[in-house]
Protein backbone atom coordinates (compact mmCIF):
# COMPACT_ATOMS: atom_id res chain seq x y z
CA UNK A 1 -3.87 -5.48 -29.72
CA UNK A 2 -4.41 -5.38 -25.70
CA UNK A 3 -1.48 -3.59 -24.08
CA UNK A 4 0.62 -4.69 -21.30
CA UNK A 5 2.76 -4.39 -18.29
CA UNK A 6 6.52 -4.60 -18.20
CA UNK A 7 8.91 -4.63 -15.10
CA UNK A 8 12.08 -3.54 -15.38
CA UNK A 9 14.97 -3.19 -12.76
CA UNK A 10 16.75 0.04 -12.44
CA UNK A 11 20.69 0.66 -12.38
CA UNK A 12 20.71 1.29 -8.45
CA UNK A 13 18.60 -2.57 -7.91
CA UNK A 14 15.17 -1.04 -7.08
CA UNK A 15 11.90 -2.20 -9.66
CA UNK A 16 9.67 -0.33 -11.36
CA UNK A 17 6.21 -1.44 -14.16
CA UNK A 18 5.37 0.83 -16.97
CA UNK A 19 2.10 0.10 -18.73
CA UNK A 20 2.21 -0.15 -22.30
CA UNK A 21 -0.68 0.35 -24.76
CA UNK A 22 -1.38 -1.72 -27.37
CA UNK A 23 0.94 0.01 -29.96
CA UNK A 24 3.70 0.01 -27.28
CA UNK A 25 3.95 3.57 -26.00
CA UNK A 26 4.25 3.64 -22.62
CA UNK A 27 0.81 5.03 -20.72
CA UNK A 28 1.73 5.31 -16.82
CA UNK A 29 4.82 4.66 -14.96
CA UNK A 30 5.56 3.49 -11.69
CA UNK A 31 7.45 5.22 -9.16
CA UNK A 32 10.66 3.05 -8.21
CA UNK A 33 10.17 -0.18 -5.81
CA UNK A 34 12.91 -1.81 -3.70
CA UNK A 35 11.67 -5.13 -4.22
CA UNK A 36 10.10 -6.84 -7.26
CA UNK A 37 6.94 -7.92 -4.84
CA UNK A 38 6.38 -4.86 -4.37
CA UNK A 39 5.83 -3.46 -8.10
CA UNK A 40 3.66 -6.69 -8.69
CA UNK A 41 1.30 -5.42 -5.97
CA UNK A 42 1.20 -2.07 -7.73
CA UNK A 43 0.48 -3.64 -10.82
CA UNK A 44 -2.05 -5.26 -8.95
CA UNK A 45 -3.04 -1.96 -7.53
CA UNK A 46 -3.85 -0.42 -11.10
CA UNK A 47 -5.91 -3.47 -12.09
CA UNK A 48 -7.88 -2.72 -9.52
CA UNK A 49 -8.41 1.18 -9.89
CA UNK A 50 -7.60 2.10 -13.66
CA UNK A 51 -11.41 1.71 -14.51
CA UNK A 52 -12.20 4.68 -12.02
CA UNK A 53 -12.99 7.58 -12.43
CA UNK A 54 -12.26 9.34 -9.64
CA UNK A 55 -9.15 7.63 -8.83
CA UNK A 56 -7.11 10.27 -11.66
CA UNK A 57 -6.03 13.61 -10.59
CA UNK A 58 -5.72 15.39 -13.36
CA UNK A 59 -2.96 17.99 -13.26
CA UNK A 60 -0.90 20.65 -15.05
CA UNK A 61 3.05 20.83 -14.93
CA UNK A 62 5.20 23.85 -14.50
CA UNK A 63 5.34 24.47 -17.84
CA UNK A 64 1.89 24.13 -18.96
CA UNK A 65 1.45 20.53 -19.66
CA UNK A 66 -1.04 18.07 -18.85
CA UNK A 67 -0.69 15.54 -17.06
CA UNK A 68 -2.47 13.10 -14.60
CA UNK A 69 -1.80 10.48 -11.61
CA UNK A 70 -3.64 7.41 -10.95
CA UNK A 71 -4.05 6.87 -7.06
CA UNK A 72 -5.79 3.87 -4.60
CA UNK A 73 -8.39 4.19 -2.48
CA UNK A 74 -5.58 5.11 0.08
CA UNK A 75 -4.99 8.60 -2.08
CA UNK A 76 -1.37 7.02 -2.76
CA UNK A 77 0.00 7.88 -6.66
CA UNK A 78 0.24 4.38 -8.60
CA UNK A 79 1.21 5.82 -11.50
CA UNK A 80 1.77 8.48 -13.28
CA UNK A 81 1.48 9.86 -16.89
CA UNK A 82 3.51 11.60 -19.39
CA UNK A 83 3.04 15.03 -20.09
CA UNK A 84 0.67 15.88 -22.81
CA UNK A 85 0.12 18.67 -25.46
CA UNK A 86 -2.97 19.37 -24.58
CA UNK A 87 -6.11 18.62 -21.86
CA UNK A 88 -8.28 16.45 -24.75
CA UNK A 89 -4.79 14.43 -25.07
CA UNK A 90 -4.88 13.82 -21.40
CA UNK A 91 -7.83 12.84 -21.60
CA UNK A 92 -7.32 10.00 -24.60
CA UNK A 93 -4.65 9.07 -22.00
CA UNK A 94 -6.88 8.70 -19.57
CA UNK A 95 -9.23 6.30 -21.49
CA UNK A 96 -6.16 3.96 -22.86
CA UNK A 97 -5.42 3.46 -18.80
CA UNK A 98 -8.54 2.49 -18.22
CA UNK A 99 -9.29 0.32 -21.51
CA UNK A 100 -5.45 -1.43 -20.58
CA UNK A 101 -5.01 -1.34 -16.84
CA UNK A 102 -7.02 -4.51 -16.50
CA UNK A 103 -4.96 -6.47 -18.48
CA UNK A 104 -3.05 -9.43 -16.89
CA UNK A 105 0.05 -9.85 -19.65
CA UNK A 106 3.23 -9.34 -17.37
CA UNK A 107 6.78 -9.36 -19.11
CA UNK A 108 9.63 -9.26 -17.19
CA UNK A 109 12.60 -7.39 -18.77
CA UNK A 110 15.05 -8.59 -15.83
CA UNK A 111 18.18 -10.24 -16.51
């Protein structure tokens, strides 16, 4: 199963996407948007940019944990990951944004 995006609208009015995997865990998450437009664009944004490469900075929390950011050609962060138990576990994260980030399924959890 092919995973998706869903946009969802915060308590304080401002938008954000997640992008779900095909067994529904979430993948990457937005950063908060004040206007709906806006998060489709940066849905838009990881369409474009999932399948590279060199567009995730691969990184390591406070603590210890992996993690990684997805960023445009403009070096701005799209999205970003969880935090993982280990480097190889970033790195499976890595390949299910780039094997679901193309995906065009949308659903909007706004009421």
């Amino acid at each position: 199963m092919a995973g998706w995006y869903e946009i969802s609208q915060a308590n304080d009015g401002q938008y954000r996407f997640v992008l779900k995997a095909g067994n529904g865990e979430v993948i990457l998450a937005s950063e908060l948007y004040k206007a709906k437009a806006s998060a489709q664009v940066g849905i838009e944004s990881v369409q474009r940019n999932s399948l590279d490469d060199s567009r995730y900075e691969r990184l390591e929390a406070k603590n210890g944990k992996p993690y990684f950011n997805l960023k445009a050609a403009n070096y701005q962060i799209i999205g970003r990951s969880q935090f993982y138990s280990s480097e190889q576990s970033r790195e499976k994260g890595i390949e299910s944004v780039k094997n679901n980030g193309s995906t065009t399924k949308i659903k909007e959890l706004i009421v």
